[in-house]
C-alpha atoms as a PDB file:
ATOM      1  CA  UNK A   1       0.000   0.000   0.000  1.00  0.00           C
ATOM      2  CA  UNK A   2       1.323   3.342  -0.580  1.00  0.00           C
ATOM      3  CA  UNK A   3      -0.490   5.209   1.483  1.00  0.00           C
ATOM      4  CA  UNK A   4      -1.123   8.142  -0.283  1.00  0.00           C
ATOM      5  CA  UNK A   5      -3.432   9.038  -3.038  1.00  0.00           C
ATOM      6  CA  UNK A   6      -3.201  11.489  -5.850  1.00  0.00           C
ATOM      7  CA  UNK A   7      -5.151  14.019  -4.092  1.00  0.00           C
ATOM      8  CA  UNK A   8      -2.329  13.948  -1.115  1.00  0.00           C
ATOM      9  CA  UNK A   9      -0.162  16.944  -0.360  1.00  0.00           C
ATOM     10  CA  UNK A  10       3.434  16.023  -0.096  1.00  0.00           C
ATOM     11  CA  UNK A  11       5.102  18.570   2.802  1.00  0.00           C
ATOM     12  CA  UNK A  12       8.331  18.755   4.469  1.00  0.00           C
ATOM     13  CA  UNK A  13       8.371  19.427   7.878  1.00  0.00           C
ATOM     14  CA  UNK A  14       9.852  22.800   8.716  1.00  0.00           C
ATOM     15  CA  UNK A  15      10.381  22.453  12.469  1.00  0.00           C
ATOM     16  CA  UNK A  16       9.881  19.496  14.398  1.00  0.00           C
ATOM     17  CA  UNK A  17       6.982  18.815  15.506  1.00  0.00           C
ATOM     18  CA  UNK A  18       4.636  16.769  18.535  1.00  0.00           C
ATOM     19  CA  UNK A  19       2.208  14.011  16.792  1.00  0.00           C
ATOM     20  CA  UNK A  20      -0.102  11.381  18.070  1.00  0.00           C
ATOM     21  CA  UNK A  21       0.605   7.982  15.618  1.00  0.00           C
ATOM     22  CA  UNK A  22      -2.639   6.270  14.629  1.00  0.00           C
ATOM     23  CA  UNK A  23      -4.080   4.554  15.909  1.00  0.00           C
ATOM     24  CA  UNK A  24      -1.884   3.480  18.898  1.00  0.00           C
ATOM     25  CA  UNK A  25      -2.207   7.056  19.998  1.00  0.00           C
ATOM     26  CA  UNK A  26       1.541   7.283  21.109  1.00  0.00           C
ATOM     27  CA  UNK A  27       3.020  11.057  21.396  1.00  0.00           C
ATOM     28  CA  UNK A  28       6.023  11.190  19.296  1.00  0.00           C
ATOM     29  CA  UNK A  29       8.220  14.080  17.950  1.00  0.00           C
ATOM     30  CA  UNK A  30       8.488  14.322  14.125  1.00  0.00           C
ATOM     31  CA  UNK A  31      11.890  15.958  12.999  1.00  0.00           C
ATOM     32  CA  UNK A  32      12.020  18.971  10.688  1.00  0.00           C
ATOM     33  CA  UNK A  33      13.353  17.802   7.263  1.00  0.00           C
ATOM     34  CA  UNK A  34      11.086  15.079   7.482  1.00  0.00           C
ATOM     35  CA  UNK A  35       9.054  14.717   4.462  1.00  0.00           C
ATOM     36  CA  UNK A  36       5.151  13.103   4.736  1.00  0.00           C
ATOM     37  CA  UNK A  37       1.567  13.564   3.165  1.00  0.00           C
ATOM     38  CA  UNK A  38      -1.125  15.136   3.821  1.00  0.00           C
ATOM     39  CA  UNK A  39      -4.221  12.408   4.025  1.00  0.00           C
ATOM     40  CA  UNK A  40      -7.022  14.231   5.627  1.00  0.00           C
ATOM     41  CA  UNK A  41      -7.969  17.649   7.073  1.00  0.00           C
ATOM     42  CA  UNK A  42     -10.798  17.683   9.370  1.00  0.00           C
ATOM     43  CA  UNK A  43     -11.890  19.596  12.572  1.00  0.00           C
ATOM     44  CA  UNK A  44      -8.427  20.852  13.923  1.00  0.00           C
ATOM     45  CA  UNK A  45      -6.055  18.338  13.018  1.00  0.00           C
ATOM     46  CA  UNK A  46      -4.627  17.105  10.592  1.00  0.00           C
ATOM     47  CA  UNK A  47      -3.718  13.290   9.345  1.00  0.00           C
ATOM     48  CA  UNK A  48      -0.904  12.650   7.903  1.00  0.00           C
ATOM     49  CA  UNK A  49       1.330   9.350   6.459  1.00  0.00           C
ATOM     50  CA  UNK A  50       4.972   9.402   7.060  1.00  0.00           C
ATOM     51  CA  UNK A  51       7.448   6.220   6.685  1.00  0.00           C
ATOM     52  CA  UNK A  52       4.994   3.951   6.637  1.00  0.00           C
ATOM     53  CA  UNK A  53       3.305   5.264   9.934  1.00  0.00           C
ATOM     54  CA  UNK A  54      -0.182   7.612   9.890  1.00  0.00           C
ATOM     55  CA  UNK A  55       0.097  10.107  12.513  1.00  0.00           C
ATOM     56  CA  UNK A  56      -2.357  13.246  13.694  1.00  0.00           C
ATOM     57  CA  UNK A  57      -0.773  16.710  14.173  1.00  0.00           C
ATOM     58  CA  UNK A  58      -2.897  19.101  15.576  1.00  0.00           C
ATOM     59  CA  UNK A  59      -4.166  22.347  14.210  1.00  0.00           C
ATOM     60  CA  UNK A  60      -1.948  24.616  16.264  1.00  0.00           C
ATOM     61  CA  UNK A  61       0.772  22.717  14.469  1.00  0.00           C
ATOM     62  CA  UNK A  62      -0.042  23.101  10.940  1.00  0.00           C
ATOM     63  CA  UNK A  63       2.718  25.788  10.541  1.00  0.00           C
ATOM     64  CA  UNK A  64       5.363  23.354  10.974  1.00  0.00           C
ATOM     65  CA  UNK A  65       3.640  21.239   7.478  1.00  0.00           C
ATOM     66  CA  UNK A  66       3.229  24.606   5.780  1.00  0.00           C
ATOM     67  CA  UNK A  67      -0.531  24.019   5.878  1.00  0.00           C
ATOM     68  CA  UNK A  68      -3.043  26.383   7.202  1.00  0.00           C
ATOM     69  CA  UNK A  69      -3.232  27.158  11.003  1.00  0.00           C
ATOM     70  CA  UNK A  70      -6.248  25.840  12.199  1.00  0.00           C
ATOM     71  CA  UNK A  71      -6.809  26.875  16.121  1.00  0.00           C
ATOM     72  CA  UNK A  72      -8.483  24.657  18.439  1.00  0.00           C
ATOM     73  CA  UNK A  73     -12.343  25.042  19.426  1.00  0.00           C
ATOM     74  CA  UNK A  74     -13.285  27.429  21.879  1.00  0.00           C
ATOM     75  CA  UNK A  75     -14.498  25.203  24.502  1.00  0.00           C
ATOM     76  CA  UNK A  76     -18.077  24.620  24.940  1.00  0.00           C
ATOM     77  CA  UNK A  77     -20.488  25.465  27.721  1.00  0.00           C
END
């Protein structure tokens, strides 16, 4: 599987950067220079493939892909 369609975004990580892998949902650091795709943008994250490995990076985060910031919700109440 390649993991990665046509419509993915290919990005290079400009700083490193915190992640949550998928779907373990271990915290890991991705490493600037590290290059990845962009799979899915929804809500305030986004997911991403990278070696092999899908991972989450949240919104706040999206700098470090080059992507659009996208804060987190204001909390509900």
């Amino acid at each position: 599987m390649s993991g990665f369609s046509l419509s993915s975004e290919p990005f290079t990580l400009l700083r490193d950067c915190n992640a949550v892998m998928v779907p373990q949902g271990d915290g890991v650091s991705l490493p600037a220079g590290q290059i990845g795709y962009s799979l899915l943008a929804r809500g305030c994250s986004f997911t991403v493939y990278v070696e092999g490995n899908l991972f989450r990076i949240a919104g706040v985060d999206a700098d470090a892909c080059a992507f659009p910031l996208r804060p987190a919700p204001a909390a509900r109440r």
